[in-house]
Protein backbone atom coordinates (compact mmCIF):
# COMPACT_ATOMS: atom_id res chain seq x y z
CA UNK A 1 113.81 82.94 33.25
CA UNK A 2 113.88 85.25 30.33
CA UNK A 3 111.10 87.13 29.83
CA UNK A 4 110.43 86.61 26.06
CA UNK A 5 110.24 82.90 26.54
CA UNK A 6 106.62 81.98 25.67
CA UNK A 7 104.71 80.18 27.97
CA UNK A 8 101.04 78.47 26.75
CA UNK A 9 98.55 78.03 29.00
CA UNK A 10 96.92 74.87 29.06
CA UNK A 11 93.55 75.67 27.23
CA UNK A 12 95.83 76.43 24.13
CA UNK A 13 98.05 72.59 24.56
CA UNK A 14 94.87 71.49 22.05
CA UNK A 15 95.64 74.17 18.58
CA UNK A 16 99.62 73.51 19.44
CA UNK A 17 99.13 69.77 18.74
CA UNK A 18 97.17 70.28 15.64
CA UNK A 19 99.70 72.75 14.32
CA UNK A 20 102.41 69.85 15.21
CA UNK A 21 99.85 67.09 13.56
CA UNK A 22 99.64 68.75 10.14
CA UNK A 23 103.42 69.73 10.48
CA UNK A 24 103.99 65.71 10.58
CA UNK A 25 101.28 64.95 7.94
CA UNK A 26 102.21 67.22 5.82
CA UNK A 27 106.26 66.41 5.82
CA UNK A 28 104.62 62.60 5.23
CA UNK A 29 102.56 63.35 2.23
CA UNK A 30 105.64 65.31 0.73
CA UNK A 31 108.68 62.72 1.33
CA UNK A 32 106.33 60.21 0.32
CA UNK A 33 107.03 62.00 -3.10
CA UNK A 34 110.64 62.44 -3.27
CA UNK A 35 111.89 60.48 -5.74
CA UNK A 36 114.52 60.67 -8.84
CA UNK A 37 113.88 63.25 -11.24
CA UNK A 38 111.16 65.14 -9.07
CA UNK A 39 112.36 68.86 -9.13
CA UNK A 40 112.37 70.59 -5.57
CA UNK A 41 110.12 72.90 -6.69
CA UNK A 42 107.63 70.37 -7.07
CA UNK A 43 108.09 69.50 -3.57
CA UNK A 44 107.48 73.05 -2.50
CA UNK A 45 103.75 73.18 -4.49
CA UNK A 46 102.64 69.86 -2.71
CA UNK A 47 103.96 71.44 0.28
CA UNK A 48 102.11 74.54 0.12
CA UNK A 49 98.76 73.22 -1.52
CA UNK A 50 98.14 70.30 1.10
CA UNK A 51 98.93 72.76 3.76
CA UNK A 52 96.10 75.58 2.04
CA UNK A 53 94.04 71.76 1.56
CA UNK A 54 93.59 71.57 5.73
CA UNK A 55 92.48 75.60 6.33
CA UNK A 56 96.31 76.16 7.71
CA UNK A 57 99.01 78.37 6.62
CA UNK A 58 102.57 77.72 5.37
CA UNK A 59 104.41 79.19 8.06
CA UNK A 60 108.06 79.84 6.08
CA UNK A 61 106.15 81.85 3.01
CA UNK A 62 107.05 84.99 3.37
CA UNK A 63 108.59 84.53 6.71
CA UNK A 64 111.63 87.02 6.92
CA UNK A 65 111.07 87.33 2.80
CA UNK A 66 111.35 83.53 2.38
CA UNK A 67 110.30 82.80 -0.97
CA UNK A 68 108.59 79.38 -0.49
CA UNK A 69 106.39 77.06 2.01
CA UNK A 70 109.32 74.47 2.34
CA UNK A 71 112.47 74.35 3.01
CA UNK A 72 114.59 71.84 0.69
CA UNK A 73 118.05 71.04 1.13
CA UNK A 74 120.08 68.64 -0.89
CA UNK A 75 123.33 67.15 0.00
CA UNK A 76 126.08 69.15 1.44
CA UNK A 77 123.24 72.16 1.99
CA UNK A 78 122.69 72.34 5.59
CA UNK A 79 119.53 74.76 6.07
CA UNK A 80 117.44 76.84 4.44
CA UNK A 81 117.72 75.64 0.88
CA UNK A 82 114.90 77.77 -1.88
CA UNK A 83 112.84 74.90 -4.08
CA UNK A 84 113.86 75.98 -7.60
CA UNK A 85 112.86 74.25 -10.76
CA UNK A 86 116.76 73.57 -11.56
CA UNK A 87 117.12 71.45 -8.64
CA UNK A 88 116.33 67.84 -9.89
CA UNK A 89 117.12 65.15 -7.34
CA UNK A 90 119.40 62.36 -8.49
CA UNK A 91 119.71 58.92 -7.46
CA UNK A 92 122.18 58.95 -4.37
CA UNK A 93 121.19 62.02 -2.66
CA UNK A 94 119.77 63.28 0.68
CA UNK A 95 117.14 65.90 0.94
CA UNK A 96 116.72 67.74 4.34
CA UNK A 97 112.74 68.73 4.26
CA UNK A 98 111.70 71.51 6.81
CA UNK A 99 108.03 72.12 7.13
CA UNK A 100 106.16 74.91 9.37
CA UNK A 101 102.39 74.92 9.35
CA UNK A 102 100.42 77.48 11.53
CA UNK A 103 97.03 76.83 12.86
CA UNK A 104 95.18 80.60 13.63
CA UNK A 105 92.67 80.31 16.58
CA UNK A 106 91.62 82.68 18.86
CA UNK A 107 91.87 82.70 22.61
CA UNK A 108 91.13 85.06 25.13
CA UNK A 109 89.90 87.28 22.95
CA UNK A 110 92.91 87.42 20.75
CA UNK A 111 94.04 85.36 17.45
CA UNK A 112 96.74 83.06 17.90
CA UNK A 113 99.10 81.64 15.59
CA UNK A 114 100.17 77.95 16.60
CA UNK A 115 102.92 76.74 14.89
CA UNK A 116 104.52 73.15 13.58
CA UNK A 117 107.98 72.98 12.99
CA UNK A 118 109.17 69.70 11.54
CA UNK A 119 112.30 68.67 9.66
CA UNK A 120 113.60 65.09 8.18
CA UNK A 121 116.61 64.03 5.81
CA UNK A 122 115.84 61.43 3.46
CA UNK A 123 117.32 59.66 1.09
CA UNK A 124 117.06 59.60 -2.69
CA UNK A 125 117.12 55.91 -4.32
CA UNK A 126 120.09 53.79 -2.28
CA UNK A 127 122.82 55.80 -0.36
CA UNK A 128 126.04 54.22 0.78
CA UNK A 129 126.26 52.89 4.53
CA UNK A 130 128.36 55.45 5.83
CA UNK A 131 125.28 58.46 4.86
CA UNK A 132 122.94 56.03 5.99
CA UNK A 133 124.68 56.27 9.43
CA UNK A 134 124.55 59.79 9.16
CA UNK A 135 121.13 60.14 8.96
CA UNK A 136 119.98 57.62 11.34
CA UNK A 137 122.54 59.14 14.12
CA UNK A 138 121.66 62.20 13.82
CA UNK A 139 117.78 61.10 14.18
CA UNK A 140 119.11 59.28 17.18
CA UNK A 141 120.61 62.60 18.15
CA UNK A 142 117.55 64.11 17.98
CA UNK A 143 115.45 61.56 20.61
CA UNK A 144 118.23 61.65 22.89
CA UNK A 145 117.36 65.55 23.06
CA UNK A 146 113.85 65.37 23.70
CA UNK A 147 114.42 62.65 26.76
CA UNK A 148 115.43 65.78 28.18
CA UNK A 149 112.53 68.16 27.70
CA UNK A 150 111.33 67.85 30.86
CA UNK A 151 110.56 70.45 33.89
CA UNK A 152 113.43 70.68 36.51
CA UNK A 153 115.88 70.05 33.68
CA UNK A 154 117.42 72.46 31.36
CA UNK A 155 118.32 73.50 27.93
CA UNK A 156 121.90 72.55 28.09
CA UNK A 157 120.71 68.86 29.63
CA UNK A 158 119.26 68.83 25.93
CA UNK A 159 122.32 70.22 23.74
CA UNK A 160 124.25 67.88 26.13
CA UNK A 161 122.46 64.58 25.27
CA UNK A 162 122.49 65.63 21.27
CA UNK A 163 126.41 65.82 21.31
CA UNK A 164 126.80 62.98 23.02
CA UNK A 165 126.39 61.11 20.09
CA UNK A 166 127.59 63.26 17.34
CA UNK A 167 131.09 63.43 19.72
CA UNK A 168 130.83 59.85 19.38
CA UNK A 169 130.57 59.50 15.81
CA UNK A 170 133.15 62.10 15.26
CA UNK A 171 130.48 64.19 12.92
CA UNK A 172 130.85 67.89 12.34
CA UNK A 173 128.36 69.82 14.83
CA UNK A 174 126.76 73.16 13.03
CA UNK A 175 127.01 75.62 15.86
CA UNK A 176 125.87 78.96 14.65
CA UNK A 177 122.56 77.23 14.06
CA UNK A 178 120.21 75.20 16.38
CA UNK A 179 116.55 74.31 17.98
CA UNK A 180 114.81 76.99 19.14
CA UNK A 181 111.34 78.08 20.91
CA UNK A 182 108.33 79.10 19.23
CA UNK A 183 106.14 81.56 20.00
CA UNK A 184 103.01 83.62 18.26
CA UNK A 185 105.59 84.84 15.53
CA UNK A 186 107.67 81.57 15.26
CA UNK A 187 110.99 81.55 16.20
CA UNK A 188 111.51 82.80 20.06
CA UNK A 189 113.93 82.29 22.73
CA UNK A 190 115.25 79.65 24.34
CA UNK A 191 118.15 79.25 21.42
CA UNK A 192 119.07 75.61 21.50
CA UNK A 193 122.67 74.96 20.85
CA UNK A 194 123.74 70.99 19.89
CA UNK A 195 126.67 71.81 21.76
CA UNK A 196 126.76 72.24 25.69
CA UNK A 197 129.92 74.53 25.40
CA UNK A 198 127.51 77.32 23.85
CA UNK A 199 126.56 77.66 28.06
CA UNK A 200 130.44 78.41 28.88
CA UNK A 201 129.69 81.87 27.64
CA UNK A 202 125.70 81.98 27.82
CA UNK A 203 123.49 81.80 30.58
CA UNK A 204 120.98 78.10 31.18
CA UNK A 205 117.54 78.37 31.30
CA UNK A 206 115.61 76.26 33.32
CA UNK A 207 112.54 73.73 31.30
CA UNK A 208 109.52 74.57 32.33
CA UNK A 209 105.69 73.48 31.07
CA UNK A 210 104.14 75.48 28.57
CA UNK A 211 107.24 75.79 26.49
CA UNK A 212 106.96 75.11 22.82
CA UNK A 213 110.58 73.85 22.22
CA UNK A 214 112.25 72.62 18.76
CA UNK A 215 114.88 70.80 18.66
CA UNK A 216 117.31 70.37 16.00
CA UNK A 217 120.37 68.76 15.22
CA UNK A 218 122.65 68.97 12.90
CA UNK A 219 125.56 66.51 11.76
CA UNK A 220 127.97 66.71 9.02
CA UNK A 221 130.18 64.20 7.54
CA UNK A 222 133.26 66.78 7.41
CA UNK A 223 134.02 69.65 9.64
CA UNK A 224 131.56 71.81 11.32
CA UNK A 225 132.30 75.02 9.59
CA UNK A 226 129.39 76.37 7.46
CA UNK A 227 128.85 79.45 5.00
CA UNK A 228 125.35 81.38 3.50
CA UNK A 229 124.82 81.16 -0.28
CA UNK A 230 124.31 84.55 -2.45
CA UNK A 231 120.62 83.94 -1.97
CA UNK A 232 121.55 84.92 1.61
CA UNK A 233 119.47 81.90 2.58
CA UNK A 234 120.76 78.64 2.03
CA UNK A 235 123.86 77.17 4.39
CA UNK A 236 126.02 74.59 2.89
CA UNK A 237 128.87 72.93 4.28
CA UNK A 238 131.86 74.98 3.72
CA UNK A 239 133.74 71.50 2.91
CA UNK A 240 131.02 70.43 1.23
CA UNK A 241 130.64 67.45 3.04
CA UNK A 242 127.03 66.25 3.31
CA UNK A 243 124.84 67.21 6.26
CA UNK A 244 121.56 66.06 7.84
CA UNK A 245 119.42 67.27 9.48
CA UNK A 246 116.30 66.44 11.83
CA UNK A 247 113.77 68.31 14.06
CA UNK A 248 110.62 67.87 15.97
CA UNK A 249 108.14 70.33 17.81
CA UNK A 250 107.78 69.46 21.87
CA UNK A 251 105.70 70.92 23.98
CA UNK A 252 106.82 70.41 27.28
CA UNK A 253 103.57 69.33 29.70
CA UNK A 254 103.62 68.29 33.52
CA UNK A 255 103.80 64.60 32.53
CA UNK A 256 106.52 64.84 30.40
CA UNK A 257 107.41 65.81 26.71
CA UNK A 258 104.70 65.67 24.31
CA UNK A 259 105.97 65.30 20.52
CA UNK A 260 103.15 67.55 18.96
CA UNK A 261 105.20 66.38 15.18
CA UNK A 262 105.05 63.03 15.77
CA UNK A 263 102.15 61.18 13.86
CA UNK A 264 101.28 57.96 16.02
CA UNK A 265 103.63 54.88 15.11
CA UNK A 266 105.50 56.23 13.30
């Protein structure tokens, strides 16, 4: 297995689900306020300030130079879209919110950072049926994936399951982005393709508990090509088809996947 795959001992299984916990309380309290005419900006300062509000730290600021605590983006962005002031949302669109909250607690002598990484696409006012579709595939996309996170089974079992149903649908599949693990400084290997042909040219790696796993997919209404802004952050369609996007935080235990960005019921 490779080597800088981190693997959490089960003492630490307790800070990992808070980090996930606030990750999914915190995405709540913020797409509980998107609404026409709210500028994404906005978003990002109730993003950041609840997070500061629990005694936990917006993972993204600063992260790699990020400028903000959220990611926010609209329509045919993919990933990685800066809040700005200019960007009002208008009735009809999707929004693709991506939240990471870390929890610092010390173990073994050391401080740890435990990390929440949570993304939804919602929609703004009504959206026609065909978005609609989009979004609740690719959420479906996105549960088929974690019925794999389990020991004895592998990464591509999970990019497997999650094209499945984009195939299916005929949606676009980003591939030069994906779910990924987490470790102390956030994004570590495995990378997790939502495309099993990724493995035709890259070795598997075998599930195993203790992994912190995200997984992510990815769906677009066009083609799956995609290109980076001039901020040299945000990735848009290169059709510019619209996208969605989903992702939860798993930690992968002996019984099983455990959704650490899932808040009960919902």
């Amino acid at each position: 297995m490779n080597s800088s795959i981190t693997i959490y001992e089960k003492d630490q299984f307790e800070p990992i689900k808070k980090a996930g916990l606030l990750a999914a309380k915190a995405l709540q309290t913020i797409g509980e306020a998107v609404k026409v005419g709210i500028s994404t900006w906005e978003l990002d300062k109730i993003a950041e300030d609840w997070i500061r509000s629990q005694g936990a730290i917006p993972t993204f600021k600063g992260y790699l130079g990020f400028p903000a605590s959220l990611c926010t983006s609209v329509n045919h962005e993919v990933v990685h879209g800066i809040p700005s002031k200019q960007k009002i949302l208008k009735e009809g669109d999707i929004i693709s919110l991506d939240i990471g909250v870390t929890v610092k607690e010390k173990f073994n002598g050391k401080e740890w950072g435990y990390i929440g990484d949570h993304a939804i696409t919602l929609p703004v006012g009504s959206i026609n049926p065909q978005v609609l579709k989009l979004l609740d595939d690719t959420r479906t996309s996105l549960y088929k994936g974690i019925e794999s996170c389990k020991k004895g089974k592998t990464i591509k079992d999970i990019s497997t399951a999650v094209f499945k149903v984009a195939n299916k649908e005929k949606y676009g599949i980003v591939r030069f982005f994906g779910g990924h693990g987490i470790g102390p400084e956030y994004h570590s290997e495995p990378f997790i393709p939502n495309w099993p042909e990724y493995f035709e040219h890259h070795e598997d790696t075998e599930i195993k508990p203790g992994m912190l796993l995200c997984i992510e997919p990815m769906f677009n209404l066009g083609a799956d090509d995609v290109r980076k802004l001039k901020d040299d952050w945000t990735i848009v369609t290169a059709d510019h088809k619209l996208s969605a996007h989903f992702e939860h935080t798993i930690l992968i235990t002996d019984n099983g996947p455990y959704i650490t960005t899932k808040i009960d019921g919902v």
